[in-house]
Structure formats: C-alpha cells, structure tokens
N, C-alpha and C. Protein backbone atom coordinates (compact mmCIF):
# COMPACT_ATOMS: atom_id res chain seq x y z
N UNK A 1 91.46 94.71 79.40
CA UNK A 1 92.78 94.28 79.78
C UNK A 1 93.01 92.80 79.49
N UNK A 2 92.32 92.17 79.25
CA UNK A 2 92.23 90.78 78.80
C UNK A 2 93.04 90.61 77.72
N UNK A 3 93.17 91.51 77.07
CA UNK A 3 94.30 91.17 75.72
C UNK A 3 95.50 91.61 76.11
N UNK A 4 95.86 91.89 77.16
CA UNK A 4 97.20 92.33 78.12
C UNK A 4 97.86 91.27 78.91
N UNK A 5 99.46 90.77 78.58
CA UNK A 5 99.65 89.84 79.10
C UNK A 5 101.28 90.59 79.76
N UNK A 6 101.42 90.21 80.66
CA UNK A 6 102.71 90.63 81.89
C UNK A 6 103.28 89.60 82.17
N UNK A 7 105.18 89.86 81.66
CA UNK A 7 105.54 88.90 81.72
C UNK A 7 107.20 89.14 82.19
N UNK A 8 108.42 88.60 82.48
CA UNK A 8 109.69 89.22 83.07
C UNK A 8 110.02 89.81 81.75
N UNK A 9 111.04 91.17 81.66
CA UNK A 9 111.26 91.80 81.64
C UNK A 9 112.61 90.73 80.54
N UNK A 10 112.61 91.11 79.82
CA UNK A 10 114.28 90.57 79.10
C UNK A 10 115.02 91.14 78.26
N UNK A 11 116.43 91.32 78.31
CA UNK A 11 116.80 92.18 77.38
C UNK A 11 116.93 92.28 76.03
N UNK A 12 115.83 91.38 75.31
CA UNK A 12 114.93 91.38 73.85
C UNK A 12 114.55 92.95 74.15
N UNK A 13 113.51 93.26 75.07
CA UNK A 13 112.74 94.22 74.91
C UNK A 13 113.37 95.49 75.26
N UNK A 14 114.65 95.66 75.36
CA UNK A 14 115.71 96.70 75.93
C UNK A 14 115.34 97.91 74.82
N UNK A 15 115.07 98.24 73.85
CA UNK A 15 114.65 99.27 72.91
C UNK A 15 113.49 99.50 73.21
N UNK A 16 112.56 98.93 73.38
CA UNK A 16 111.46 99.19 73.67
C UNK A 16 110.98 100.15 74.93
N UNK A 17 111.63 99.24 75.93
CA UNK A 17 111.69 99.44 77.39
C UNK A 17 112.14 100.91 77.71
N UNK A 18 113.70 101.55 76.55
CA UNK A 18 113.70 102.45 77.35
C UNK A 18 113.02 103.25 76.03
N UNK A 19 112.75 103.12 74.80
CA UNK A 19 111.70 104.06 74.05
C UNK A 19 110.39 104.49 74.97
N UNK A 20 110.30 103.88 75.87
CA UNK A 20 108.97 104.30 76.23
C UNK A 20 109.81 105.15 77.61
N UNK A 21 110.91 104.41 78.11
CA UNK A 21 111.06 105.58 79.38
C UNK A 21 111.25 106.87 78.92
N UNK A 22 111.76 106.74 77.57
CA UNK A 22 112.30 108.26 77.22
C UNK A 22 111.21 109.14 76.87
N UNK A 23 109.72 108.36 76.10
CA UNK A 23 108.69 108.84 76.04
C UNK A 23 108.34 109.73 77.56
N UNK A 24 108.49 109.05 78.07
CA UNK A 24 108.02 109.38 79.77
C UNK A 24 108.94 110.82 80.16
N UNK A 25 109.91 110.33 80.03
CA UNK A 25 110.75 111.64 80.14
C UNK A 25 110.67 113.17 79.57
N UNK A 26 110.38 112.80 78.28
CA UNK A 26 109.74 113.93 77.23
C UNK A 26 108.57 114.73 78.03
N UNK A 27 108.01 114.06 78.85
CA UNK A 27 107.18 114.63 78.90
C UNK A 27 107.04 115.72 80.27
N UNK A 28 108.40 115.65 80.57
CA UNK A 28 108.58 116.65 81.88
C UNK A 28 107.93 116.45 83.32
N UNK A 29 107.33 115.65 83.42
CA UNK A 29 106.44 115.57 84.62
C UNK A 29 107.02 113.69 84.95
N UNK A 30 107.52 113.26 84.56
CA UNK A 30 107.75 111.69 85.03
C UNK A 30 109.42 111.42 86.01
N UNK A 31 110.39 112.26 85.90
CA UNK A 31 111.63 112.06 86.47
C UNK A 31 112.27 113.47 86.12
N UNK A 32 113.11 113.16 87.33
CA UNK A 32 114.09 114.21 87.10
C UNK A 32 115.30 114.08 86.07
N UNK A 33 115.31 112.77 85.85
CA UNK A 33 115.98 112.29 84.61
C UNK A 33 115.37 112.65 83.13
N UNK A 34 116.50 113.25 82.36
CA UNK A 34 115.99 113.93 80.95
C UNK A 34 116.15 112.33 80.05
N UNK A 35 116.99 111.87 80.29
CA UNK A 35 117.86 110.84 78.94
C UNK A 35 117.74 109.77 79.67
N UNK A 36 116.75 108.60 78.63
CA UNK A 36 117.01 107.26 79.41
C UNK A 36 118.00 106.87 79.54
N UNK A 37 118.89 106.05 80.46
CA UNK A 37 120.25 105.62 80.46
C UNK A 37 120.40 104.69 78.97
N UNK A 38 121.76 103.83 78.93
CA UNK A 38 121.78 102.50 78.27
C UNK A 38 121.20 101.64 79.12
N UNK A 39 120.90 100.19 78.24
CA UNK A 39 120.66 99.09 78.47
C UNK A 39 121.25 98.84 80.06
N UNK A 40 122.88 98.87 79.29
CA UNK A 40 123.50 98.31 80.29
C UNK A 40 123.30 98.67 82.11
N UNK A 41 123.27 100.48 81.84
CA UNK A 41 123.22 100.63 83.23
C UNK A 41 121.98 100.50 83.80
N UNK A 42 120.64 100.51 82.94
CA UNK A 42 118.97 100.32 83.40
C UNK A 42 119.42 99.20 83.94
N UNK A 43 119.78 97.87 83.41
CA UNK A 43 119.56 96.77 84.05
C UNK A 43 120.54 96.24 85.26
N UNK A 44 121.71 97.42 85.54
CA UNK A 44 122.79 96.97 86.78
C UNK A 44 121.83 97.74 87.74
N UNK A 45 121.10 98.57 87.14
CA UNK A 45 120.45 99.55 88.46
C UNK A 45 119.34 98.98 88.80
N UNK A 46 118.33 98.06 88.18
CA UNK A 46 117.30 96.98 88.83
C UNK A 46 117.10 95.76 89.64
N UNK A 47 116.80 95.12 90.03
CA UNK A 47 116.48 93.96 90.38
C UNK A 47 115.84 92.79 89.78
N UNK A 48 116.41 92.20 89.32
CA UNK A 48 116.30 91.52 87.95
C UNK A 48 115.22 90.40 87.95
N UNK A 49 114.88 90.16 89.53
CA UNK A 49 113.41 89.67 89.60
C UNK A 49 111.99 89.86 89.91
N UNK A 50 112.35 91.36 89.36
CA UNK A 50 111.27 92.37 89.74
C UNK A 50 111.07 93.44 88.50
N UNK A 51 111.29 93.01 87.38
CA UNK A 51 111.24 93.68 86.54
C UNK A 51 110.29 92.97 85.40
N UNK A 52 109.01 93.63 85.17
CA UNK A 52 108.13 93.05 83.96
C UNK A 52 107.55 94.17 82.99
N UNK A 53 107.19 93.43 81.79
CA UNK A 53 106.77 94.36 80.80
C UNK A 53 105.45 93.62 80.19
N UNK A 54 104.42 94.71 80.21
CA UNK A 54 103.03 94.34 79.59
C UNK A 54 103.05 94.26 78.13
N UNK A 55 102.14 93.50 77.34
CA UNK A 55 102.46 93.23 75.86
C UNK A 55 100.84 93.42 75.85
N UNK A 56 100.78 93.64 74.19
CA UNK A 56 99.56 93.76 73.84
C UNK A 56 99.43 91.91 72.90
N UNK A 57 98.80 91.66 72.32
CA UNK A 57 98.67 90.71 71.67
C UNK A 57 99.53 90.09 70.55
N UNK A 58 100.22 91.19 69.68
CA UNK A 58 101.23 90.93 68.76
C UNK A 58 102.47 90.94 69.56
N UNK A 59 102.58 91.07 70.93
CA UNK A 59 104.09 90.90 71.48
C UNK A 59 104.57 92.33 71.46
N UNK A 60 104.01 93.54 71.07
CA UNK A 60 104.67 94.78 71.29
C UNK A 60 104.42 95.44 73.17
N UNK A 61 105.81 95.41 73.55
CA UNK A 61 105.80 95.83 74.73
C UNK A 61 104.81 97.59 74.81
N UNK A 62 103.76 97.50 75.42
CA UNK A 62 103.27 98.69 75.92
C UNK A 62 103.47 99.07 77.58
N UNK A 63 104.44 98.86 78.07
CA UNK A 63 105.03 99.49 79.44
C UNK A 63 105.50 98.92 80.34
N UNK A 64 106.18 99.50 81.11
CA UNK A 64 107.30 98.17 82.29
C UNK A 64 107.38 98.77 83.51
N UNK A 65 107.36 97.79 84.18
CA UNK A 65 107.77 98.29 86.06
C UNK A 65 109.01 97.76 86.32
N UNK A 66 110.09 98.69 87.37
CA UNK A 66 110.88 97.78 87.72
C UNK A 66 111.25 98.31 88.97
N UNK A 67 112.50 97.42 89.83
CA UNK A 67 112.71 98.06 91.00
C UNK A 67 114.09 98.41 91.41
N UNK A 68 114.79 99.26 92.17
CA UNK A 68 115.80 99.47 92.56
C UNK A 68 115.76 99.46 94.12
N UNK A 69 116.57 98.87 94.44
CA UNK A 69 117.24 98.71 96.08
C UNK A 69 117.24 100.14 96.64
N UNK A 70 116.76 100.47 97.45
CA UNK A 70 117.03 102.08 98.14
C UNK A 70 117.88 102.11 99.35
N UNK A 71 118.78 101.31 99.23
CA UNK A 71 119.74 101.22 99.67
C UNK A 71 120.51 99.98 99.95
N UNK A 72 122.12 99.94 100.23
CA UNK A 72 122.98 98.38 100.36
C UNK A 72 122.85 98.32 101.64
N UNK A 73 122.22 98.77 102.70
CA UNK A 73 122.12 98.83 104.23
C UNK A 73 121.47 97.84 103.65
N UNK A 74 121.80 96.51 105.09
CA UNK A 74 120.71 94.90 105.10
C UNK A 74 119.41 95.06 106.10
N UNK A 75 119.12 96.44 106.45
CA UNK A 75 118.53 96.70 107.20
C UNK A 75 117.13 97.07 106.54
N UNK A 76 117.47 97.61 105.11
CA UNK A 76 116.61 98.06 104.22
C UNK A 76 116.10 97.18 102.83
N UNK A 77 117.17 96.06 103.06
CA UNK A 77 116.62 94.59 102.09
C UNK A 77 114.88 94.40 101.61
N UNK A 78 114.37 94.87 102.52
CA UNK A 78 112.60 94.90 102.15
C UNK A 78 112.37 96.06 101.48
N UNK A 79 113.38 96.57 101.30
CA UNK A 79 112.75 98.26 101.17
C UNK A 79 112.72 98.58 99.27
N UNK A 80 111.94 98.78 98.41
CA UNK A 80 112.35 99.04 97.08
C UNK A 80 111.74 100.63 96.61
N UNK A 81 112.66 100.82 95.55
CA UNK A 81 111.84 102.18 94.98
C UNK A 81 111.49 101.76 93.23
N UNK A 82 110.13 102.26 93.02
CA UNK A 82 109.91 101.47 91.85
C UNK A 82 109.66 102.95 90.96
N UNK A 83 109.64 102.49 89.60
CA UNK A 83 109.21 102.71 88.62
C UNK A 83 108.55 102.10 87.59
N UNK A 84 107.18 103.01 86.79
CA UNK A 84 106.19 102.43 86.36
C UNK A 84 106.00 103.35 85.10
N UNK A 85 106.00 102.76 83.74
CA UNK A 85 106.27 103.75 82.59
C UNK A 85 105.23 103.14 81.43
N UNK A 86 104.25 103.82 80.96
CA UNK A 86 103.57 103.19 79.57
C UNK A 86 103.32 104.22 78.39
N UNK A 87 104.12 103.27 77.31
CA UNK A 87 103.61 104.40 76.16
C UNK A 87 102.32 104.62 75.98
N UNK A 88 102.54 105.90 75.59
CA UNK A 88 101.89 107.33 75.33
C UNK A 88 100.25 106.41 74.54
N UNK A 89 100.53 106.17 73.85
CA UNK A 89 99.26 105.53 73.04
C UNK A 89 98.63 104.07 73.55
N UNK A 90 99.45 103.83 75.01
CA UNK A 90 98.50 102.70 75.53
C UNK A 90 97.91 103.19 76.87
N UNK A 91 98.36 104.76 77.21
CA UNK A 91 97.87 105.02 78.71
C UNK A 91 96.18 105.22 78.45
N UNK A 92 95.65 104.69 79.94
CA UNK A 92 94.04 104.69 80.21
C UNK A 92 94.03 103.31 79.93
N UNK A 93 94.76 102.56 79.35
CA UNK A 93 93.88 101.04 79.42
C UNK A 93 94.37 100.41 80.57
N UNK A 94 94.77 100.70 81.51
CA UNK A 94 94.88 99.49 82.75
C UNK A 94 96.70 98.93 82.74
N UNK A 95 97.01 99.05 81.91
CA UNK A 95 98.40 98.76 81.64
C UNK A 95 98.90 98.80 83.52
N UNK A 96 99.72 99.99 83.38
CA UNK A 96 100.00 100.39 84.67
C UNK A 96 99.36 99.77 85.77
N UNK A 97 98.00 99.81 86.23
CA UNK A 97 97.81 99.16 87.13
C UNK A 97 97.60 97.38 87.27
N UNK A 98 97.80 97.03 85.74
CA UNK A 98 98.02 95.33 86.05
C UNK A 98 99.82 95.24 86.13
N UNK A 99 100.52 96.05 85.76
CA UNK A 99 102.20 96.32 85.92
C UNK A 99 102.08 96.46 87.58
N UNK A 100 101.97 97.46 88.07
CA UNK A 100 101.79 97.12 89.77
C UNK A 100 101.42 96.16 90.37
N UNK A 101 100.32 95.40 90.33
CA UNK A 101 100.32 94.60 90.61
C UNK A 101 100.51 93.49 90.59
N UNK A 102 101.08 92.94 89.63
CA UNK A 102 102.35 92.14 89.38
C UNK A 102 103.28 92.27 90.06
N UNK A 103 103.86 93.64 90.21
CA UNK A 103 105.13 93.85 90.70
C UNK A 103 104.89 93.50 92.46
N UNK A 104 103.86 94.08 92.95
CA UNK A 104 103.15 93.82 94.30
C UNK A 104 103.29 92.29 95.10
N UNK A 105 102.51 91.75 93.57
CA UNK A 105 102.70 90.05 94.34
C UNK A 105 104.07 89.34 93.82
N UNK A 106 105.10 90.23 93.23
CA UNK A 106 106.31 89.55 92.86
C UNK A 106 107.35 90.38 94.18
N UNK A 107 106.93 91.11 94.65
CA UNK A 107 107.87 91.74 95.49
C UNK A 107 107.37 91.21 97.02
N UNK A 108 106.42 90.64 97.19
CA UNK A 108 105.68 90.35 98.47
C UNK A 108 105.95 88.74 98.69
N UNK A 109 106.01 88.35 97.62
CA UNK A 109 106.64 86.79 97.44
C UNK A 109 108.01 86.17 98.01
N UNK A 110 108.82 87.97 97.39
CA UNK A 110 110.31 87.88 98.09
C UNK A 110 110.27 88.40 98.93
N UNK A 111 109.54 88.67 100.26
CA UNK A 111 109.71 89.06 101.40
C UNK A 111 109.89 90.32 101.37
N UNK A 112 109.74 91.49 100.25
CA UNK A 112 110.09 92.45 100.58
C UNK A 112 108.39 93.47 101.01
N UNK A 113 108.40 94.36 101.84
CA UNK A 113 107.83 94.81 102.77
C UNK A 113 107.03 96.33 102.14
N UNK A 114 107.98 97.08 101.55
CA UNK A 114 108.06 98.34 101.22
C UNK A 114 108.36 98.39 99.73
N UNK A 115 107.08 99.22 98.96
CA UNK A 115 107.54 100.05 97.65
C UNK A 115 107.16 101.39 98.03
N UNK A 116 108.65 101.95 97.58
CA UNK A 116 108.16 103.38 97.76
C UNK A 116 108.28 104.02 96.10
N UNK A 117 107.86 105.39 96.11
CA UNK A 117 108.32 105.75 95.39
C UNK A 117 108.04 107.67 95.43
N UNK A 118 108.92 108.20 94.35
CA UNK A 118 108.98 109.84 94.68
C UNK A 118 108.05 110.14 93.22
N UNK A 119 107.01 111.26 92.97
CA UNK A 119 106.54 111.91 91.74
C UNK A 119 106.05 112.96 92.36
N UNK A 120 106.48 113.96 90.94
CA UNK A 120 105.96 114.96 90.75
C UNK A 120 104.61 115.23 91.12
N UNK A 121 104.63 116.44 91.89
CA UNK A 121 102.88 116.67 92.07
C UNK A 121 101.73 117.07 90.68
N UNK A 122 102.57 117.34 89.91
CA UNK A 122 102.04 117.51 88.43
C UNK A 122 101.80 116.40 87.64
N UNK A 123 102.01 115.57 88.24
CA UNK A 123 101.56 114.02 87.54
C UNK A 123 100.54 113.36 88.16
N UNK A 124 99.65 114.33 88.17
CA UNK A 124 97.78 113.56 88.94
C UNK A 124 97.82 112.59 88.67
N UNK A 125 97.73 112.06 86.89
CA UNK A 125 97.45 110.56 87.19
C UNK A 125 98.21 109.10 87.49
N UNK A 126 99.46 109.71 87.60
CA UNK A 126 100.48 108.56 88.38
C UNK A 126 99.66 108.71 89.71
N UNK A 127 99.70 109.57 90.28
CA UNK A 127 99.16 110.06 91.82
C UNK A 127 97.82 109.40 92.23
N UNK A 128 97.36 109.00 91.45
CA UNK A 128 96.10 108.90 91.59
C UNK A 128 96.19 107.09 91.53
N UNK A 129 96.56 106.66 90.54
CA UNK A 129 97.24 105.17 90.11
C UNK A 129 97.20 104.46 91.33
N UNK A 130 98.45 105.32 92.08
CA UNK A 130 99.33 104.56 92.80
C UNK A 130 98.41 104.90 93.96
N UNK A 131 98.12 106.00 94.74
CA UNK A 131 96.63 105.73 95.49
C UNK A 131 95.65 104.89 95.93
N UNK A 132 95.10 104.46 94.16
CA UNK A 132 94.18 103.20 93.71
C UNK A 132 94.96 102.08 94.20
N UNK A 133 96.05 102.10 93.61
CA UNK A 133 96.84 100.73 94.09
C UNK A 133 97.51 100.34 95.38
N UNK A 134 96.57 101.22 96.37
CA UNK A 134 96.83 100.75 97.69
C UNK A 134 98.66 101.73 98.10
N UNK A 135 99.20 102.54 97.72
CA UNK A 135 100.34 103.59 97.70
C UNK A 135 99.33 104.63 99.01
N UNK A 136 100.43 105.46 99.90
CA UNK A 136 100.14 106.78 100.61
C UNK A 136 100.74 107.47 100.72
N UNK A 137 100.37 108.74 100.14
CA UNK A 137 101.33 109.78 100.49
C UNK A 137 101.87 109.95 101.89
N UNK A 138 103.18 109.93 101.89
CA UNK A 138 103.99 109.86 103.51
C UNK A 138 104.30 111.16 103.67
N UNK A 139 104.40 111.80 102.76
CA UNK A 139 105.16 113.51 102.78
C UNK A 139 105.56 114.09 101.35
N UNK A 140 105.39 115.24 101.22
CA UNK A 140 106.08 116.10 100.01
C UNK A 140 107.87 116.72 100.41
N UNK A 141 108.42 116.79 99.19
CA UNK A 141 110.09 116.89 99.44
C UNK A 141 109.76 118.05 98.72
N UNK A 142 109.73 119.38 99.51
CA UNK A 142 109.63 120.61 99.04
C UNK A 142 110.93 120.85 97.80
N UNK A 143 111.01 121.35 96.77
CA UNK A 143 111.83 122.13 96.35
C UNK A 143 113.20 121.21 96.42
N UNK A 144 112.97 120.14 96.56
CA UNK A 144 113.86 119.00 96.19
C UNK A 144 115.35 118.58 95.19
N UNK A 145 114.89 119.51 93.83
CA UNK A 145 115.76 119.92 93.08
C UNK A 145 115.45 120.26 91.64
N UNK A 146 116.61 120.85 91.23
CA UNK A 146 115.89 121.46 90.15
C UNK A 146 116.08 120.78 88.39
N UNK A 147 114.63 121.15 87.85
CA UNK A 147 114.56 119.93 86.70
C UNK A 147 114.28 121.41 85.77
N UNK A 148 114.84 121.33 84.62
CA UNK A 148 114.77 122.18 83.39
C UNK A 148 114.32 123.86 84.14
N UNK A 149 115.78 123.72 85.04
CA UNK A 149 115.21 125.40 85.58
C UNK A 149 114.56 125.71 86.00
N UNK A 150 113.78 124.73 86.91
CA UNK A 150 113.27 124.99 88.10
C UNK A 150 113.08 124.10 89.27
N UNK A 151 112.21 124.47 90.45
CA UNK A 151 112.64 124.04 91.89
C UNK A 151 111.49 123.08 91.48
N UNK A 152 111.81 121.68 91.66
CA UNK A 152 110.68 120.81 91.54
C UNK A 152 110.15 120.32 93.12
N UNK A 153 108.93 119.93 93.57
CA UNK A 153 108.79 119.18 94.54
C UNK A 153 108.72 117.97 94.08
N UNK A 154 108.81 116.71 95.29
CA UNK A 154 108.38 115.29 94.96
C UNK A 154 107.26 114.96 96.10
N UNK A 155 106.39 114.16 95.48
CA UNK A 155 105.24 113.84 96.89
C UNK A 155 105.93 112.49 96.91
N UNK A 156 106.07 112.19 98.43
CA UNK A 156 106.72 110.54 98.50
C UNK A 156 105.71 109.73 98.58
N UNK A 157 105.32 108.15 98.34
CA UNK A 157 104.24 107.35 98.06
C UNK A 157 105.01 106.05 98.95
N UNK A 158 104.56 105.68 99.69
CA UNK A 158 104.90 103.97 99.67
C UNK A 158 103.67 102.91 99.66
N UNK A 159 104.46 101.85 99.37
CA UNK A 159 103.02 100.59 99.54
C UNK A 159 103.58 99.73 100.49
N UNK A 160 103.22 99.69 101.91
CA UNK A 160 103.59 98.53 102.51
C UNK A 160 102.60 97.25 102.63
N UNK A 161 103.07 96.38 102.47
CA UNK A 161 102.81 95.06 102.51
C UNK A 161 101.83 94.58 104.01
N UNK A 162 100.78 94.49 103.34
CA UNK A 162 99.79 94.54 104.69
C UNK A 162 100.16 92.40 104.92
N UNK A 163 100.77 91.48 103.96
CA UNK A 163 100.98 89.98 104.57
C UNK A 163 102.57 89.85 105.13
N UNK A 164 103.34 91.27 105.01
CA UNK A 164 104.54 91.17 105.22
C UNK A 164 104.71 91.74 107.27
N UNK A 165 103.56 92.29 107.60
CA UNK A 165 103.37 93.31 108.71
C UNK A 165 103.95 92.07 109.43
C-alpha cells in the first residue's frame, strides 16, 4: 500500500469516480442502484469534506469513499451513511481499507460520531472489510426491497466513534 496515496476527492476525477461506481454496480451485489447517477447529482448528494479517492502512482484513481447526511434532522448532524467503491482490478490491495480510514479520521475530526452503512449479505467481502475496520452489524433489513426481481436483504453496519463517546 505504500504506492497508494489518498487524497480529496475533485471533480477532475468525476469519470473515474463514477466508472468505478458503475463497475460496482455491474456487479449486482454493491447497491440497489443499477446506474451511477451524473456528476452533478453524486456530488449535491455528498459531503464535500468527506469525500476521497485513492491513486496508484501514475495518478489513476483506483477507488473512493464518500458520505451522505442520513438525514436534515440537527439531531442527526453526527450521523453519516457512507460508501466505499474500488475498481475491479485494484480489489485485495488494501485500497478500501486505507479509503476508510481516512474517511474515519476525516469524519471524527468533524465531530461526527456515527458511520453507518446498509450491504448486501452477498457481499462477504465488504462485510468482512468493514468488520476489520472496527463497523457492527446492528441488524439485518429483511426483504427490504427489490433489486433485479428480487427481495433483497440489507445487513446494517455502523462505526461509532469510540473519541466522539
């Protein structure tokens, strides 16, 4: 991972960013979303200081984290739901888990408390990731809704902030 550098997120890398979400998507097990959005709406729907993308050495983005508000209640201001995406030909090198943790000490910095997030139970090794990275399963959302014709579940994950307690 040493040749892996994490850095904010800018909309240079907007092709990239969602080539790889859509990679993710393809692959049926990452969202209930088929079609990455545009640019435009990925980046009204994030938090724009919580969004980074890992590079390999020549500057080609290999994967990005970012976060969305889980709600405009000010009650839930700590509260985020993230997403964590790496192309196909850089997963197993660590990507993902130096993207979390980045995002960890960039979200803990701003006072926020809580990452949660929802995946498929068919995605062991997100499941497993986010586990490693200090995440707990809080509960499964049975039959939640349905993705390419059928009843999907979601296992819910959060990471709370053990300097935010």
């Amino acid at each position: 991972m040493a040749d892996i550098t994490v850095r904010p997120m800018a909309a240079a890398d907007a092709d990239r960013v969602l080539a790889i979400y859509q990679a993710g998507l393809d692959t049926g097990d990452a969202s209930f979303e088929v079609a990455a959005p545009s640019w435009a709406a990925f980046d009204a729907a994030r938090l724009a200081g919580h969004r980074f993308v890992a590079d390999d050495p020549g500057g080609t983005v290999l994967g990005w984290v970012a976060v969305s508000p889980t709600s405009t209640r000010a009650v839930y201001a700590g509260v985020v739901e993230h997403s964590v995406y790496v192309h196909p030909a850089a997963q197993g090198r660590g990507v993902a888990r130096l993207l979390l943790d980045t995002l960890v000490a960039s979200t803990e910095a701003a006072g926020i408390w809580t990452i949660q997030s929802g995946i498929f139970p068919e995605n062991t090794a997100s499941l497993a990731l986010h586990q490693r990275a200090g995440f707990r399963v809080i509960g499964v959302r049975e039959r939640v809704g349905r993705h390419h014709d059928r009843w999907r579940d979601v296992v819910l994950l959060e990471r709370r902030s053990p300097v935010l307690d």
